[in-house]
N, C-alpha and C. Protein backbone atom coordinates (compact mmCIF):
# COMPACT_ATOMS: atom_id res chain seq x y z
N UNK A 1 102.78 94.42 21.33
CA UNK A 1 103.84 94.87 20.44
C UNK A 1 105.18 94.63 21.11
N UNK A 2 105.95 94.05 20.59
CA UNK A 2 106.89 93.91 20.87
C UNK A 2 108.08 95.23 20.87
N UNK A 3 109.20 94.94 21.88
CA UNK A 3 109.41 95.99 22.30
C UNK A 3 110.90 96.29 20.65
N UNK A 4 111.16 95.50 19.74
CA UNK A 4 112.30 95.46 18.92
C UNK A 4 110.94 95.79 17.63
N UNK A 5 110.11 96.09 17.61
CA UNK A 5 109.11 96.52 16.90
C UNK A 5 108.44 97.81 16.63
N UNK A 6 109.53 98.52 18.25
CA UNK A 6 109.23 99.64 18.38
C UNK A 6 109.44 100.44 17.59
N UNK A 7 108.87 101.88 16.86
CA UNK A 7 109.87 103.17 15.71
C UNK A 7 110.69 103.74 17.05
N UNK A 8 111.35 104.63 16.20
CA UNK A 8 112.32 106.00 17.03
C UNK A 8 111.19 106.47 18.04
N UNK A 9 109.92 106.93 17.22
CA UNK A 9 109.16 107.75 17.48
C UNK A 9 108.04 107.18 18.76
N UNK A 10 108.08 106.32 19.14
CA UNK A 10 107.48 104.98 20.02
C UNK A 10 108.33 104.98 21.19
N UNK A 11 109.53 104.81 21.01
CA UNK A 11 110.61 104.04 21.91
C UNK A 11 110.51 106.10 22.88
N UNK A 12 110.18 107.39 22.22
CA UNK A 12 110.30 108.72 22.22
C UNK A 12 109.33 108.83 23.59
N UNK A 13 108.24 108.55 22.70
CA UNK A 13 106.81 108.53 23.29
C UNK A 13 106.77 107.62 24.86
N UNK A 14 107.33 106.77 24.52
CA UNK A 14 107.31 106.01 26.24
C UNK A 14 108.19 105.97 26.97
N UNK A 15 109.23 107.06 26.47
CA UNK A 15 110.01 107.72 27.60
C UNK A 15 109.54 109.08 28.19
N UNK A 16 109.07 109.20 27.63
CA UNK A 16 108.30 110.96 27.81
C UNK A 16 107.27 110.30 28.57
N UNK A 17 106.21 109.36 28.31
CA UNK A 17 105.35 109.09 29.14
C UNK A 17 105.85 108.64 30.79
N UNK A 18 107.22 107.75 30.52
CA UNK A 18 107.92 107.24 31.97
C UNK A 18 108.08 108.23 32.56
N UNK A 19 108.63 109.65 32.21
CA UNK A 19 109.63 110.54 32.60
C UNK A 19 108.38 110.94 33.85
N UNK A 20 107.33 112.01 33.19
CA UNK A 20 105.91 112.03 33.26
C UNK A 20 105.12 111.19 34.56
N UNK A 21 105.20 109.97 34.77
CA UNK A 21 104.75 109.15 35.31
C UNK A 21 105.61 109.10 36.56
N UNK A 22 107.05 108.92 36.52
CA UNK A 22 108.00 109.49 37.48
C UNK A 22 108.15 110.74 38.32
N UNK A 23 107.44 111.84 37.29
CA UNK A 23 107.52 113.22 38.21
C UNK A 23 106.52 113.20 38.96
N UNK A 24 104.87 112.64 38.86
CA UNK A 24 104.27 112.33 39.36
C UNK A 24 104.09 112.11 40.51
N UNK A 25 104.97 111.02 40.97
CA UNK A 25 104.86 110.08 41.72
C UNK A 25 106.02 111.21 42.67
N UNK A 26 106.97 111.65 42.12
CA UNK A 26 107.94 112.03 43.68
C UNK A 26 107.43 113.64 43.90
N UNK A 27 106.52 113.89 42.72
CA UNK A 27 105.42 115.82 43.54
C UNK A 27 104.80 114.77 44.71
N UNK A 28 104.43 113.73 44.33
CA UNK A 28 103.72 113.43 45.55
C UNK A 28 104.04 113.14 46.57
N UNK A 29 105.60 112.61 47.01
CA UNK A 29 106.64 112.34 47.75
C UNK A 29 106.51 111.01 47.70
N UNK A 30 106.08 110.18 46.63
CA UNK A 30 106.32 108.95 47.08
C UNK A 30 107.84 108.19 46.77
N UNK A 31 108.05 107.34 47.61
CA UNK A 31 109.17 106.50 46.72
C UNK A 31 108.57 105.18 46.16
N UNK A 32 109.88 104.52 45.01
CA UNK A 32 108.77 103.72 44.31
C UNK A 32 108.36 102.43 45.55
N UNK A 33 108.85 102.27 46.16
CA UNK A 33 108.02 101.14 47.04
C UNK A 33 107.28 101.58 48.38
N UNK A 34 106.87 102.90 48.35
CA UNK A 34 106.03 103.47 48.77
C UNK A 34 104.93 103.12 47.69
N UNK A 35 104.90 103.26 46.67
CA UNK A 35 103.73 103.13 45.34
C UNK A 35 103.15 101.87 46.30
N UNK A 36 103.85 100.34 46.68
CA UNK A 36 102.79 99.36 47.05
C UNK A 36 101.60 99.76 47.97
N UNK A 37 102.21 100.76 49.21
CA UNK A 37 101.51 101.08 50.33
C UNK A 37 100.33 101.99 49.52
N UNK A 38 100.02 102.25 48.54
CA UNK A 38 99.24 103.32 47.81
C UNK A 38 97.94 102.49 47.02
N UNK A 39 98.21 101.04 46.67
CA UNK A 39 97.54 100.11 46.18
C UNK A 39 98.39 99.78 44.69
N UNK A 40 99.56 100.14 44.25
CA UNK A 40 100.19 99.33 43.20
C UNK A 40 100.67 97.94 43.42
N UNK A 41 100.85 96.96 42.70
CA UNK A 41 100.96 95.69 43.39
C UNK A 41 102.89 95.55 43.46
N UNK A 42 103.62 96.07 42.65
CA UNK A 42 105.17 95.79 42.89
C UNK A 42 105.64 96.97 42.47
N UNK A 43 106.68 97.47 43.11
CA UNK A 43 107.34 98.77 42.61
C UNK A 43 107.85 98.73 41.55
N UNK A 44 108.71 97.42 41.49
CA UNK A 44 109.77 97.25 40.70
C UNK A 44 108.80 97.21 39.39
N UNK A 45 107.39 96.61 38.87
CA UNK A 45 106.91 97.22 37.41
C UNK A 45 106.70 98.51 37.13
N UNK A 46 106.44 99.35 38.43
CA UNK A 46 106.12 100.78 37.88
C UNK A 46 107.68 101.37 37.81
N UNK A 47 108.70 101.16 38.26
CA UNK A 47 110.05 101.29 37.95
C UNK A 47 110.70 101.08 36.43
N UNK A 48 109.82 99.79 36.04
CA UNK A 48 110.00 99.61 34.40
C UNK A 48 109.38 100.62 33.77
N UNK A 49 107.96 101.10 34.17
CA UNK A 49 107.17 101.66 33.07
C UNK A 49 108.30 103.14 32.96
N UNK A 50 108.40 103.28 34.25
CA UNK A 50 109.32 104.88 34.57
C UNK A 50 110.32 105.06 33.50
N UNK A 51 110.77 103.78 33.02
CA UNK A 51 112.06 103.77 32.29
C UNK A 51 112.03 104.11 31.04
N UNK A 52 110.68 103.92 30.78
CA UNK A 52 110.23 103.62 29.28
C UNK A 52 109.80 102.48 29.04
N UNK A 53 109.41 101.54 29.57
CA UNK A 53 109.12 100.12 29.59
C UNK A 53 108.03 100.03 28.99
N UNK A 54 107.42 99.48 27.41
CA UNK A 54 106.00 99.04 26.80
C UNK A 54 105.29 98.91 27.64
N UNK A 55 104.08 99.74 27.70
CA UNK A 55 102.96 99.23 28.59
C UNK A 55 101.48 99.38 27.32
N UNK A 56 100.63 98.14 28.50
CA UNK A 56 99.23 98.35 27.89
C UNK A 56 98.55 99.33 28.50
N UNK A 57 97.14 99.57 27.66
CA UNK A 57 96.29 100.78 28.21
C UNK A 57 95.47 100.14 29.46
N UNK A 58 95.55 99.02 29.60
CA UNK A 58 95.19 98.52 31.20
C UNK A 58 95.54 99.05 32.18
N UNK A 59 97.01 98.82 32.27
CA UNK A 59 98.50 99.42 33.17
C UNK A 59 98.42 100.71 33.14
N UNK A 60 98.17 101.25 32.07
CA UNK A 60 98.27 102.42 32.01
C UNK A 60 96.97 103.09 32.73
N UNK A 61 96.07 103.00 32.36
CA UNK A 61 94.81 102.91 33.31
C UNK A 61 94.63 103.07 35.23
N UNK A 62 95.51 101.65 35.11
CA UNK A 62 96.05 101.40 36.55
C UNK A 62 96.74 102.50 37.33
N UNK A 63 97.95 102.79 36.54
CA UNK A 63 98.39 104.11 37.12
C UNK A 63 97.91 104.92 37.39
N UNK A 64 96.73 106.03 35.94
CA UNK A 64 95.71 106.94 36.56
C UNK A 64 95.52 106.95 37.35
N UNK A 65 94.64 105.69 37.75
CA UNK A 65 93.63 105.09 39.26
C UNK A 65 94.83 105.67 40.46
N UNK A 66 95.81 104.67 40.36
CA UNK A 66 96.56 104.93 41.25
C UNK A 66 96.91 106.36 41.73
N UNK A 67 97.24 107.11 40.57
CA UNK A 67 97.57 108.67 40.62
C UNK A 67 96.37 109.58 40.94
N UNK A 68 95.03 108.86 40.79
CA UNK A 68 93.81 109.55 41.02
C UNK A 68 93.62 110.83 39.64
N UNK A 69 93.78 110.21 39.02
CA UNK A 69 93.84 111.21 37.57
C UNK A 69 93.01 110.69 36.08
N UNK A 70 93.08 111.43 35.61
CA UNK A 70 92.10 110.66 34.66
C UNK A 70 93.24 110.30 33.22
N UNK A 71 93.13 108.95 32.39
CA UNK A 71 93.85 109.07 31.48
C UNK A 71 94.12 110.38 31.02
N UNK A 72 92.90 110.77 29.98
CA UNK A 72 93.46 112.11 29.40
C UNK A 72 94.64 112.74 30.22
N UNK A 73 94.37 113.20 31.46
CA UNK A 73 95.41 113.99 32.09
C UNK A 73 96.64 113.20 32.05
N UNK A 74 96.79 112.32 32.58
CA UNK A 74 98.06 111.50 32.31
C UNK A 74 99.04 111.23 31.00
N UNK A 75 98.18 111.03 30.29
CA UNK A 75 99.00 111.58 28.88
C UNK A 75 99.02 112.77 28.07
N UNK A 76 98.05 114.24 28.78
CA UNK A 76 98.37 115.16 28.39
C UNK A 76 100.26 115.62 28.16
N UNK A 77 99.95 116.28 27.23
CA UNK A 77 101.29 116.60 26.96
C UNK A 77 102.39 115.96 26.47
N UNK A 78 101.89 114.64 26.75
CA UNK A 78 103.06 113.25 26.39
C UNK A 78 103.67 113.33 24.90
């Protein structure tokens, strides 16, 4: 999906998920290029997703793993 394809309600949703995905990561003390040393492959994409950046449920997946969490939990609340 393209990202000019997005609704209000979309563009909402994957900032709340970035925001989310961001608090994450610094309870844990990481910084984002600490994330590589953790097994993410570049900071700078999980920096996009943080932003709100379209992601797939692959990536998204990925993160879990990374976060050691299970989807569900990761988008609880989102």
């Amino acid at each position: 999906m393209a990202t000019s394809n997005l609704t209000s309600d979309d563009k909402k949703f994957l900032v709340k998920l970035g925001a989310k995905i961001r608090a994450i990561r610094t309870k844990k003390g990481w910084t984002l290029e600490e994330v590589e040393e953790h097994g993410w492959g570049n900071w700078t994409h999980l920096q996009k997703i943080e932003s709100g950046k379209n992601i797939t449920i692959v990536t998204l997946r990925k993160v879990a793993t990374l976060y050691r969490m299970s989807l569900s939990d990761l988008l609880d609340g989102v």
